[in-house]
Protein backbone atom coordinates (compact mmCIF):
# COMPACT_ATOMS: atom_id res chain seq x y z
CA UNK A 1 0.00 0.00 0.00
CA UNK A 2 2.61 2.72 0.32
CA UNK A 3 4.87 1.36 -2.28
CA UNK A 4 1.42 2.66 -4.48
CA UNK A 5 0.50 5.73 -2.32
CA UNK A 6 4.30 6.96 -3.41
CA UNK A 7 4.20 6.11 -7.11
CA UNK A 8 0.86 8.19 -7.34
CA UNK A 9 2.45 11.04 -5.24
CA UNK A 10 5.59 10.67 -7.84
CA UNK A 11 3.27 10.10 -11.04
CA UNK A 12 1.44 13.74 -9.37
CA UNK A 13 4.82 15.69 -8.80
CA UNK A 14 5.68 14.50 -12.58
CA UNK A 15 2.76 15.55 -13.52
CA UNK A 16 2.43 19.18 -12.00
CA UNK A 17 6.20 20.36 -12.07
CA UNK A 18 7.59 19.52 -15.32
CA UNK A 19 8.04 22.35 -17.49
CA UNK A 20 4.49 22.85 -18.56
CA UNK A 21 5.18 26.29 -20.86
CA UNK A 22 7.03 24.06 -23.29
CA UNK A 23 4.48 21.98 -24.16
CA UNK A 24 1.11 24.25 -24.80
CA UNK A 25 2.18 27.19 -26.83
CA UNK A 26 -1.29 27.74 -28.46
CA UNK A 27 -3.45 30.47 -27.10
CA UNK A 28 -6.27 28.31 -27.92
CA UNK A 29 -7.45 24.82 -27.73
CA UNK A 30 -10.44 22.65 -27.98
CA UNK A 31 -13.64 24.64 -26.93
CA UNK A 32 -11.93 27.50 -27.15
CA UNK A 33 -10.14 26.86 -23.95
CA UNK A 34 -6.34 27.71 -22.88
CA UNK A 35 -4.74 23.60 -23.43
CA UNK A 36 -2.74 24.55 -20.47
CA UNK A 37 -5.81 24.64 -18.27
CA UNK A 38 -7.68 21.69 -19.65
CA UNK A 39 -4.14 19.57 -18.91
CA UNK A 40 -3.89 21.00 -15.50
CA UNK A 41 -7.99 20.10 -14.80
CA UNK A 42 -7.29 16.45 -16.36
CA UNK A 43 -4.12 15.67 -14.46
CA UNK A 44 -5.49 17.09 -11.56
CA UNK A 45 -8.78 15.02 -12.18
CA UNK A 46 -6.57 11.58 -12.65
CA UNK A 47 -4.76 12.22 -9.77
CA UNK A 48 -8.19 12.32 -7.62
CA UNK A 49 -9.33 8.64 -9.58
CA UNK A 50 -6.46 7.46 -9.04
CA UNK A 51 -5.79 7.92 -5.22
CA UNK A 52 -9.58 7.49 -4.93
CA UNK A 53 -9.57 3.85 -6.25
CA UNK A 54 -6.25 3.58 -4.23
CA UNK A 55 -7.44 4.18 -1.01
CA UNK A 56 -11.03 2.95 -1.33
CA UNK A 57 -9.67 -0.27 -0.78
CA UNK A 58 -8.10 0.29 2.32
């Protein structure tokens, strides 16, 4: 159980502090949304799932 509570804290600080102006130089995306927000929503969304499915077990 913590061996996977620390891979989902690692897969979240991967997620959230690599270099995220390098990858979404468009001003606008899908829906006419900034991509940068809709990444930062959806990571922060999978991150939730996954430490909710994680833990639900427990």
């Amino acid at each position: 159980m913590r061996e996977k509570a620390f891979a989902l804290f690692l897969l979240a600080l991967f997620l959230f502090l690599m270099p995220l102006g390098l990858l979404f130089r468009e001003a606008v995306g899908p829906l006419g949304l900034p991509p940068l927000y809709l990444y930062l929503y959806g990571a922060w969304g999978l991150v939730i799932l996954l430490a909710y499915l994680l833990f639900r077990r427990a």
